[in-house]
Protein backbone atom coordinates (compact mmCIF):
# COMPACT_ATOMS: atom_id res chain seq x y z
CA UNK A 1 9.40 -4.29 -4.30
CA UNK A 2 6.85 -6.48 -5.83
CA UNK A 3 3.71 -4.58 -7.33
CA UNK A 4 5.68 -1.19 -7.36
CA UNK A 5 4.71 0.96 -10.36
CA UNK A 6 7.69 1.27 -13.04
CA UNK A 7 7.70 3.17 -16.71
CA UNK A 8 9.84 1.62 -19.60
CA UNK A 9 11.29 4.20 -21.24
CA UNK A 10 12.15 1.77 -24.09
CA UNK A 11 8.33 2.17 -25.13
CA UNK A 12 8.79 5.87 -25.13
CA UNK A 13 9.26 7.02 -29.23
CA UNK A 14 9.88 10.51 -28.33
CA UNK A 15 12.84 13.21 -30.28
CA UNK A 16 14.45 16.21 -28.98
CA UNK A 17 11.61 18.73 -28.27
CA UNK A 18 9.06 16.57 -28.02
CA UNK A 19 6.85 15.90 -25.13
CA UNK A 20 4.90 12.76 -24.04
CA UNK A 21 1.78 12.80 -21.24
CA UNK A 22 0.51 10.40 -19.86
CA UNK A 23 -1.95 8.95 -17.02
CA UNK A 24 -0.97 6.34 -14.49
CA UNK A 25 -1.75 4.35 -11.92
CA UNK A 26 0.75 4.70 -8.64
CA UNK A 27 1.03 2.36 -6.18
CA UNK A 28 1.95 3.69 -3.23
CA UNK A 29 3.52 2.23 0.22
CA UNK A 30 2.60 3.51 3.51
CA UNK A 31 5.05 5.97 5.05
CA UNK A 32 6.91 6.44 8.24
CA UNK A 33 6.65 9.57 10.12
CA UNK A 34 8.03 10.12 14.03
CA UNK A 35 7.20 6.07 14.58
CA UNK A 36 3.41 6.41 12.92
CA UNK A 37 2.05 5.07 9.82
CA UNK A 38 0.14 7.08 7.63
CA UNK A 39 -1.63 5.31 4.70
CA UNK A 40 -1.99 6.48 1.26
CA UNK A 41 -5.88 6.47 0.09
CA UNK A 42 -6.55 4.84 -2.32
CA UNK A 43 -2.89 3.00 -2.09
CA UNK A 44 -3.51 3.00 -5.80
CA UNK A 45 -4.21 6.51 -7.42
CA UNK A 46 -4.30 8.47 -10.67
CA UNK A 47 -1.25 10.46 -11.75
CA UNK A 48 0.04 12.37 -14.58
CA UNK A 49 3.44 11.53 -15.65
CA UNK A 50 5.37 14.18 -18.75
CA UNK A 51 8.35 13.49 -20.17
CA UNK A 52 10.07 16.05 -21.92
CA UNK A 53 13.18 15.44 -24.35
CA UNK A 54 15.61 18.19 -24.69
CA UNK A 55 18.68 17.69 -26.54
CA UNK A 56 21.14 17.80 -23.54
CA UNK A 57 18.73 15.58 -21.38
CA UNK A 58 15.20 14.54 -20.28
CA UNK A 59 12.29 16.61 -17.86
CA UNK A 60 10.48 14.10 -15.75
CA UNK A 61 7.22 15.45 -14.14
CA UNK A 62 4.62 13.63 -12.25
CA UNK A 63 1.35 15.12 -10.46
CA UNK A 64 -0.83 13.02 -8.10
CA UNK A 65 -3.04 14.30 -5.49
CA UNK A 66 -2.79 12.03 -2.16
CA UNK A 67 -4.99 11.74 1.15
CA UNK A 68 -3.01 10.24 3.69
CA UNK A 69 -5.21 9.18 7.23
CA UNK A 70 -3.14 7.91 10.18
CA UNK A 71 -2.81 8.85 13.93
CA UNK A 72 -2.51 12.65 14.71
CA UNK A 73 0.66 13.92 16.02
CA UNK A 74 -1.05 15.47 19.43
CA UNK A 75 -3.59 13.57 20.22
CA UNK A 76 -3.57 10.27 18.46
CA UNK A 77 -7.20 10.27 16.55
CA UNK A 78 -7.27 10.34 12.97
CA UNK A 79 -5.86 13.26 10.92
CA UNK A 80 -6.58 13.12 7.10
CA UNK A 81 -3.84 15.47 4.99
CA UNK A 82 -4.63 16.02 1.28
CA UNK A 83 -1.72 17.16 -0.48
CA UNK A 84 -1.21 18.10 -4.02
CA UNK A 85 2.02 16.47 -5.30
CA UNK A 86 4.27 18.22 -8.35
CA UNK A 87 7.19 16.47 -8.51
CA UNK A 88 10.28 17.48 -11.12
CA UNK A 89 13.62 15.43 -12.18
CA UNK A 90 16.08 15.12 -14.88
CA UNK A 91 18.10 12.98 -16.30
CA UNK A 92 21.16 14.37 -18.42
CA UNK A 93 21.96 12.93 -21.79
CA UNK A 94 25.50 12.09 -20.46
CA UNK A 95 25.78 12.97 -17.23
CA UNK A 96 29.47 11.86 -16.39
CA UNK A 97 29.42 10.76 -12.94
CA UNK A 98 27.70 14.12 -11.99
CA UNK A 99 24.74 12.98 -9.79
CA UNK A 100 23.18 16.54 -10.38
CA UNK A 101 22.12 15.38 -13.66
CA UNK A 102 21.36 12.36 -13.13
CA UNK A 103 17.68 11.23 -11.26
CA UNK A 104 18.05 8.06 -8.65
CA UNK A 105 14.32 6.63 -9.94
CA UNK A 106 16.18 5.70 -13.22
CA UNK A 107 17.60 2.19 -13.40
CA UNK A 108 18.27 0.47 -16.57
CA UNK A 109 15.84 2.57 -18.72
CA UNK A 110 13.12 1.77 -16.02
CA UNK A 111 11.62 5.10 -14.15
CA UNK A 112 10.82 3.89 -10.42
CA UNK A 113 7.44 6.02 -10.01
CA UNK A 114 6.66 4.35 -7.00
CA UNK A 115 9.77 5.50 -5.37
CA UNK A 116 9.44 8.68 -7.15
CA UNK A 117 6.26 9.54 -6.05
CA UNK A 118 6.65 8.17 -2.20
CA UNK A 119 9.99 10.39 -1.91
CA UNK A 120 7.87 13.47 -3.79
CA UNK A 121 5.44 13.08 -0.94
CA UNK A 122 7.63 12.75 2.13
CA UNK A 123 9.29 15.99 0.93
CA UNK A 124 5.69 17.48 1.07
CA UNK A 125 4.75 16.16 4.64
CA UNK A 126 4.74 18.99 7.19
CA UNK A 127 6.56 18.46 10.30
CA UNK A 128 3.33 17.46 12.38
CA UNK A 129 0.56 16.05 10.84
CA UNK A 130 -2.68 16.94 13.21
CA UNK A 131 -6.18 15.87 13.06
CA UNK A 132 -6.77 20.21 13.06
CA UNK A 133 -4.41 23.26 13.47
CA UNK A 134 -5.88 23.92 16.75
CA UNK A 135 -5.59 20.43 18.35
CA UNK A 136 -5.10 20.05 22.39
CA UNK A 137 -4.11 17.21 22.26
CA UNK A 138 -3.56 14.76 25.54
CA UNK A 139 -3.50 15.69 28.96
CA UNK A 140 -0.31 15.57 30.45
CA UNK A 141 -1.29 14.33 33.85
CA UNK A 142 -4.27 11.95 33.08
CA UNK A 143 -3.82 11.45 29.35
CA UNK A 144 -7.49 12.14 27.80
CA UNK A 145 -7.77 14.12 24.93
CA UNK A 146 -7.96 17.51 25.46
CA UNK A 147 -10.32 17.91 22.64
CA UNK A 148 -12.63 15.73 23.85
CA UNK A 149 -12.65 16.86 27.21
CA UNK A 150 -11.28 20.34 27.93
CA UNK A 151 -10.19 20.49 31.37
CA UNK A 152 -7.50 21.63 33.82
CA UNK A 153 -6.07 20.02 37.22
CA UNK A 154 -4.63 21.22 40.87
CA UNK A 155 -1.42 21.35 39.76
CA UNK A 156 -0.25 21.23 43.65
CA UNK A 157 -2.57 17.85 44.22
CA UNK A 158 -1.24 16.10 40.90
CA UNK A 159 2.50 17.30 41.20
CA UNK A 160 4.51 15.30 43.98
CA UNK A 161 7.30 17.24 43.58
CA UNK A 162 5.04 20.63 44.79
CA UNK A 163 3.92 18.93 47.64
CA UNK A 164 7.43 20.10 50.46
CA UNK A 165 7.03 23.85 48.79
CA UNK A 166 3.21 23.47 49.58
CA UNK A 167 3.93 22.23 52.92
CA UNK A 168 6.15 25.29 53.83
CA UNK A 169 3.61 27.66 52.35
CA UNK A 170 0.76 26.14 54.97
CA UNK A 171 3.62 26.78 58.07
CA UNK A 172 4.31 30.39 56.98
């Protein structure tokens, strides 16, 4: 993807045991969540990136704190959800064809943080984002939000399927 954030690791002069921190700018593509989109904000944002050698392998860490404002799972209006991000992989010296050792951002020396850091946050979405824990949401018979305008109907005027049952209740 054009304008996606990547790290050459070619740049990095690091030995076994050492460590090397560093701030970065993340671009970050909107996500997809139950058919919504929810935008990153900024879409470009501040994150820490440490890279640890060991001798058998290399730590990865990144840390980015995200606000991400789209539609609200109940009732549609905007929900804002600030997350903290920590995100850890690692990448095996020789990892043999074991994909436990080995971290998918990595391509050619090349550390996808983009990807990295879009996949960190997905993993840190919660099931239902909501514009507050206590949202109404819509009505289910006239569809206004709930929040808006708490209210209640006849269930036996709105309901069709009520109205034989009523009918037999009025003859008894």
């Amino acid at each position: 993807m054009a304008g996606m954030t990547t790290f050459n690791l070619r740049t990095l002069k690091i030995r076994s045991g050492e460590q090397f921190q560093d701030g970065r700018e993340i671009k970050l593509v909107p996500l997809e969540l139950g058919g919504q989109r929810y935008l990153p904000v900024p879409e470009t944002l501040p994150a820490e990136l440490t890279i640890t050698r060991a001798s058998t392998g290399t730590v990865f860490e990144l840390g980015f704190h995200v606000r991400l404002h789209g539609p609200c799972f109940r009732c549609l209006d905007d929900a804002v959800l600030d997350l903290p991000i920590s995100a850890q992989e690692y990448q095996a010296t020789a990892p043999d064809g074991d994909e436990e050792l080995r971290t998918p951002y990595l391509d050619n020396d090349r550390l996808d943080l983009s990807a990295w850091a879009h996949d960190a946050l997905a993993l840190e979405l919660p099931d239902k984002i909501l514009c507050r824990a206590d949202c109404a949401g819509l009505c289910t018979v006239c569809g206004k939000n709930l929040n808006a305008e708490p209210h209640e109907h006849d269930e036996h005027e709105s309901d069709p399927r009520w109205a034989a049952l009523a009918e037999l209740k009025d003859r008894l």
